[in-house]
C-alpha atoms as a PDB file:
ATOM      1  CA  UNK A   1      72.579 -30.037 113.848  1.00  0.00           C
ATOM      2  CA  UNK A   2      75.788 -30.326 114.680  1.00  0.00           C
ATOM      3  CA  UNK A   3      78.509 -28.457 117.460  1.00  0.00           C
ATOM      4  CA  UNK A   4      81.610 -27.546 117.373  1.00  0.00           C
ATOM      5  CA  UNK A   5      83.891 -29.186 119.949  1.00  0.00           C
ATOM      6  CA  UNK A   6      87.379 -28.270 120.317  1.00  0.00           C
ATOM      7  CA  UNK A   7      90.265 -31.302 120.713  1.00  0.00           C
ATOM      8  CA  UNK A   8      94.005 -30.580 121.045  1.00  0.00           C
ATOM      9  CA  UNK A   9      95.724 -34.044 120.407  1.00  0.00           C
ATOM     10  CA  UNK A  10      98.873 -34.894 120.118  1.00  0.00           C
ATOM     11  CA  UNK A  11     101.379 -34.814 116.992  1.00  0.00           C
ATOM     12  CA  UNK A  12     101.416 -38.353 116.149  1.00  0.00           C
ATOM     13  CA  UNK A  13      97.812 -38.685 116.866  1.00  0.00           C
ATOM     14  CA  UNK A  14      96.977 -36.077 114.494  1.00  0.00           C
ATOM     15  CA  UNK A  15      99.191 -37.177 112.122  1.00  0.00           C
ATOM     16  CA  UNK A  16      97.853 -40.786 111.893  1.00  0.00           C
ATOM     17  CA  UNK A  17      93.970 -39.107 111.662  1.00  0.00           C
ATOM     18  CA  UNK A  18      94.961 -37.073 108.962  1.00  0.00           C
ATOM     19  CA  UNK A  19      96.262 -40.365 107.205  1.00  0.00           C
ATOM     20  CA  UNK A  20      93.388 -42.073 108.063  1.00  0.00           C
ATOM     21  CA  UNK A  21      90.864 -39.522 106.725  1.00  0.00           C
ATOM     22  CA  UNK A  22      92.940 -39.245 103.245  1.00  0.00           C
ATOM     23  CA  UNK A  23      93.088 -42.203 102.662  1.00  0.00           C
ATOM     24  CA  UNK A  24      89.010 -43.005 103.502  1.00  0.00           C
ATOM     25  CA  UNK A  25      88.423 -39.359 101.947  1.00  0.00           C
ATOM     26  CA  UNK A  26      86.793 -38.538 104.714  1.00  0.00           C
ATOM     27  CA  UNK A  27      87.062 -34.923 107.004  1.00  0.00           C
ATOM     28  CA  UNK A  28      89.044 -35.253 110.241  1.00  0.00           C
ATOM     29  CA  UNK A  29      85.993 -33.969 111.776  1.00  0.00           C
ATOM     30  CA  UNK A  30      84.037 -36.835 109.490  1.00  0.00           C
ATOM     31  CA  UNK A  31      86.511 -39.335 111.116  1.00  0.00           C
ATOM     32  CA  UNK A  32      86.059 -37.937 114.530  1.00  0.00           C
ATOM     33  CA  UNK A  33      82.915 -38.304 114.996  1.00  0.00           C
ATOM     34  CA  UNK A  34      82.126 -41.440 113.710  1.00  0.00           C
ATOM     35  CA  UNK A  35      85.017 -42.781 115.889  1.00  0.00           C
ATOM     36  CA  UNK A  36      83.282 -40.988 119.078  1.00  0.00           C
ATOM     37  CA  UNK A  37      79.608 -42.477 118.173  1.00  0.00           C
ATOM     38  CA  UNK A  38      80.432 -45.838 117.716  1.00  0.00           C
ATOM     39  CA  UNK A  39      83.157 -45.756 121.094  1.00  0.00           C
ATOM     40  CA  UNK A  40      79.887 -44.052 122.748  1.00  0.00           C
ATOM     41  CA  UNK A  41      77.278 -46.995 121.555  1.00  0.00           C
ATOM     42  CA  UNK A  42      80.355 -49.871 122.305  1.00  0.00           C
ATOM     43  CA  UNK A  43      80.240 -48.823 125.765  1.00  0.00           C
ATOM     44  CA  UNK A  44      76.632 -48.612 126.268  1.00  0.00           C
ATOM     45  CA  UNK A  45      76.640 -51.962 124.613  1.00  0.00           C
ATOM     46  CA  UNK A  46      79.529 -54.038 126.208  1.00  0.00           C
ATOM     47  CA  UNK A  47      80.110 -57.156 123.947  1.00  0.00           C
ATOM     48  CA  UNK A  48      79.569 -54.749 120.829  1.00  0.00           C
ATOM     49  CA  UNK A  49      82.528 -53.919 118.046  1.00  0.00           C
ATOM     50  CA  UNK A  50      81.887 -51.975 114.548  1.00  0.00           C
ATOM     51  CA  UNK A  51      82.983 -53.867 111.787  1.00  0.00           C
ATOM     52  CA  UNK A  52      84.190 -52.215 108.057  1.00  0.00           C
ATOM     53  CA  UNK A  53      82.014 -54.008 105.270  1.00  0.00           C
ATOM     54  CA  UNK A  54      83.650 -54.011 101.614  1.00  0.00           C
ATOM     55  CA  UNK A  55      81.821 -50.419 100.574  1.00  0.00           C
ATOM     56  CA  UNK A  56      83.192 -48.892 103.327  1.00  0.00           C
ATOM     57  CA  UNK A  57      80.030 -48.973 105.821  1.00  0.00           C
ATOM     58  CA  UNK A  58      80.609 -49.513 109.134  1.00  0.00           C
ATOM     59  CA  UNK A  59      78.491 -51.509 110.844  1.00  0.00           C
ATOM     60  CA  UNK A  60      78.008 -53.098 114.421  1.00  0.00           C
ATOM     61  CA  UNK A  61      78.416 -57.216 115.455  1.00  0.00           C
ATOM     62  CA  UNK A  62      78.902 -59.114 118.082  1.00  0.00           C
ATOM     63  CA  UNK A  63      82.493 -59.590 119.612  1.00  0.00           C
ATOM     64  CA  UNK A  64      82.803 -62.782 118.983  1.00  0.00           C
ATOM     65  CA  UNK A  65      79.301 -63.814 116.047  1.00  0.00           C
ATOM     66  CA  UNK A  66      77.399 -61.864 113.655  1.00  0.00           C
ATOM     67  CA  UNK A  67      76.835 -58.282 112.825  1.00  0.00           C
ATOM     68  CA  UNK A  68      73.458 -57.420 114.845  1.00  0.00           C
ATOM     69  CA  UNK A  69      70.914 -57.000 112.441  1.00  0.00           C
ATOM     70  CA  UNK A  70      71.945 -60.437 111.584  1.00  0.00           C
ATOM     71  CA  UNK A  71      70.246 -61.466 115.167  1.00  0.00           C
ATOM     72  CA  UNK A  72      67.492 -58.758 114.863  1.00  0.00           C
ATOM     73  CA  UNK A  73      66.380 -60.304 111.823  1.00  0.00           C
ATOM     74  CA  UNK A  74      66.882 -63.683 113.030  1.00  0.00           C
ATOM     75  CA  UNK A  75      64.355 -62.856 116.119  1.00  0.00           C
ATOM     76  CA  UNK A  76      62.106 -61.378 113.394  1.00  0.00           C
ATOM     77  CA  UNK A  77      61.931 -64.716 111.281  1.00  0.00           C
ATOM     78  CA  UNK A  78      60.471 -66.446 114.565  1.00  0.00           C
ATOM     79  CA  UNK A  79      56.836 -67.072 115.712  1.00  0.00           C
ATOM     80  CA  UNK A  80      56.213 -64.559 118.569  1.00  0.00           C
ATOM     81  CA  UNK A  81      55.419 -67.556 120.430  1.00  0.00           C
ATOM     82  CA  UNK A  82      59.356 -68.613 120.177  1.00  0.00           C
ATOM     83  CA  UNK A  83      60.751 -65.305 120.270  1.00  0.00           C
ATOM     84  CA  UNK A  84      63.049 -65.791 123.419  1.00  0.00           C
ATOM     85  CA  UNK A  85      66.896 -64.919 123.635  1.00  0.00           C
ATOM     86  CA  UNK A  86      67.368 -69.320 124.387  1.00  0.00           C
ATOM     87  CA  UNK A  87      65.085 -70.127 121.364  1.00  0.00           C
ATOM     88  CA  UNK A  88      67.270 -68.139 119.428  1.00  0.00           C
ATOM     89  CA  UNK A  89      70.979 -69.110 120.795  1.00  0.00           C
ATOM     90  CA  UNK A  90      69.949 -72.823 119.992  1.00  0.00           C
ATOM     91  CA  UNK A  91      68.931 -71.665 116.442  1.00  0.00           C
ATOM     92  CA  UNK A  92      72.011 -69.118 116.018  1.00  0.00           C
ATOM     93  CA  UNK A  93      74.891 -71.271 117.976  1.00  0.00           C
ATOM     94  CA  UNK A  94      75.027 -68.457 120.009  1.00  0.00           C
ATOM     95  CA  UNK A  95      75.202 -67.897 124.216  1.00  0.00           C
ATOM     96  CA  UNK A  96      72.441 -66.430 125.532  1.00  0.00           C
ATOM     97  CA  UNK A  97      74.127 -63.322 126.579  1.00  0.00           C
ATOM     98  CA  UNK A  98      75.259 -62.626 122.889  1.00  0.00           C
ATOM     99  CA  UNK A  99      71.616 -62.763 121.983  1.00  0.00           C
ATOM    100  CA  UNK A 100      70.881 -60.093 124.788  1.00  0.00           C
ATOM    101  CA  UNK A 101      73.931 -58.219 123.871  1.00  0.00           C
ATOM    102  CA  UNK A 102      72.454 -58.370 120.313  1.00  0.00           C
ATOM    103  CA  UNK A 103      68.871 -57.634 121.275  1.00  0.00           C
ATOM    104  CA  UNK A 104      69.626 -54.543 123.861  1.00  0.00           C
ATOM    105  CA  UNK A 105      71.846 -53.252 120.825  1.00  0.00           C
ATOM    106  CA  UNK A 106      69.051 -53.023 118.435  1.00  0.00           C
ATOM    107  CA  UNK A 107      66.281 -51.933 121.122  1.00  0.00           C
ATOM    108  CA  UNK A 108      68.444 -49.307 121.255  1.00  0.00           C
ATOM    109  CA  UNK A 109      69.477 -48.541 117.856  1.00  0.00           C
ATOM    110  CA  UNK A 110      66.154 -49.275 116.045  1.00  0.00           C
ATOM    111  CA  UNK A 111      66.284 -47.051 112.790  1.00  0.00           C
ATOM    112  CA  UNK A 112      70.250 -47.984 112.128  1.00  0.00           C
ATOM    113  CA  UNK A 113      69.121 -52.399 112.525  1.00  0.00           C
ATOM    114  CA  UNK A 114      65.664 -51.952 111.144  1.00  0.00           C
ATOM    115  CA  UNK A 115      67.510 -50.115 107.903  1.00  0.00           C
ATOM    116  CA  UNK A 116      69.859 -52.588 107.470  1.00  0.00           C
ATOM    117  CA  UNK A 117      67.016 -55.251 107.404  1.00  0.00           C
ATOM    118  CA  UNK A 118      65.375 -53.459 104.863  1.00  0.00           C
ATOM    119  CA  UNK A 119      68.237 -52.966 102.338  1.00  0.00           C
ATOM    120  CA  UNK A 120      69.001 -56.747 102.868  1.00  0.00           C
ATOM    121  CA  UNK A 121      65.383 -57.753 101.967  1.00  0.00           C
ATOM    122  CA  UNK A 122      66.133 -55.309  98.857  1.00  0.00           C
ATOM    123  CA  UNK A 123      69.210 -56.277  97.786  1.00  0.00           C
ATOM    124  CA  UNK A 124      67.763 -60.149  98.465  1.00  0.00           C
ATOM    125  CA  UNK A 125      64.515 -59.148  96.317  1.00  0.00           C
ATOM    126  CA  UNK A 126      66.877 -57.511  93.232  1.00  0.00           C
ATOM    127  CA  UNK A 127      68.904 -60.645  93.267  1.00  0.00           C
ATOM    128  CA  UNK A 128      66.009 -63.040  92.509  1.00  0.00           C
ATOM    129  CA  UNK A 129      64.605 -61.004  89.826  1.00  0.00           C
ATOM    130  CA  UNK A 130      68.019 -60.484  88.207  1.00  0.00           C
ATOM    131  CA  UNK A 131      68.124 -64.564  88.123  1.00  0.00           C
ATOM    132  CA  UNK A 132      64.515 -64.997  86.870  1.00  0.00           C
ATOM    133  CA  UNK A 133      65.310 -62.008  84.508  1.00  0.00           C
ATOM    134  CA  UNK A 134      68.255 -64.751  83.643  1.00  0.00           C
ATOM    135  CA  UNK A 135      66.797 -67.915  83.670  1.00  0.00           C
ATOM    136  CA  UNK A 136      64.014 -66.607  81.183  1.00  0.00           C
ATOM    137  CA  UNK A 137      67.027 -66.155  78.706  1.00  0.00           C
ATOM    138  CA  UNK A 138      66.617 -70.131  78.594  1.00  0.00           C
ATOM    139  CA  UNK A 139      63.412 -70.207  77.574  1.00  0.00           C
ATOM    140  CA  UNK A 140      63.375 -67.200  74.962  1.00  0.00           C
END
């Protein structure tokens, strides 16, 4: 469900937006509120930026490392019995407070990481049966 808020903002502010959403062929509302989410979850997560992959999808990484679920799924590939944040800043190159940063994101943005993971193991799974669908070209 969603509610209507009302903004006034200024010329050149609206201006650029309206650019902006053109040229993403998005809504300004579209625009808005994507802008206002991920500002809302940056702040709740300090350390946090949204990065633009090639399709368009925003998506949320470290400030300085790797886009979260990235860590998430890191952490997943452990043994429970070496799932701290120092076992995985050794294994990542990463400080330990990334690794929180990381961690505290996805805790609190399960269903956005744990989707993420998901398509990857997809996409991963497609792209080895597209090579064996491949190599058995070889041996036809």
């Amino acid at each position: 469900m969603a509610t209507a808020t009302h903004i006034r903002l200024p010329d050149d502010v609206d201006k650029a937006l309206s650019s902006y959403a053109a040229r993403v062929g998005a809504g300004k509302s579209t625009v808005i509120s994507q802008a206002v989410s991920e500002w809302l979850r940056a702040e709740a997560h300090r350390g946090i930026v949204f990065v633009t992959e090639v399709t368009g999808e925003r998506r949320a990484a470290l400030i300085s490392g790797p886009q979260v679920w990235t860590v998430a799924e890191a952490w997943l590939q452990h043994e429970p019995e070496h799932r701290t944040a120092r076992d995985l800043a050794d294994t990542l190159g990463l400080s330990m407070k990334s690794v929180e940063t990381a961690l505290a994101y996805w805790a609190d943005n399960r269903q956005e990481i744990d989707g993420l993971i998901t398509r990857h193991h997809l996409a991963q799974d497609e792209a080895v049966a597209a090579w064996e669908r491949r190599q058995a070209l070889g041996n036809a």
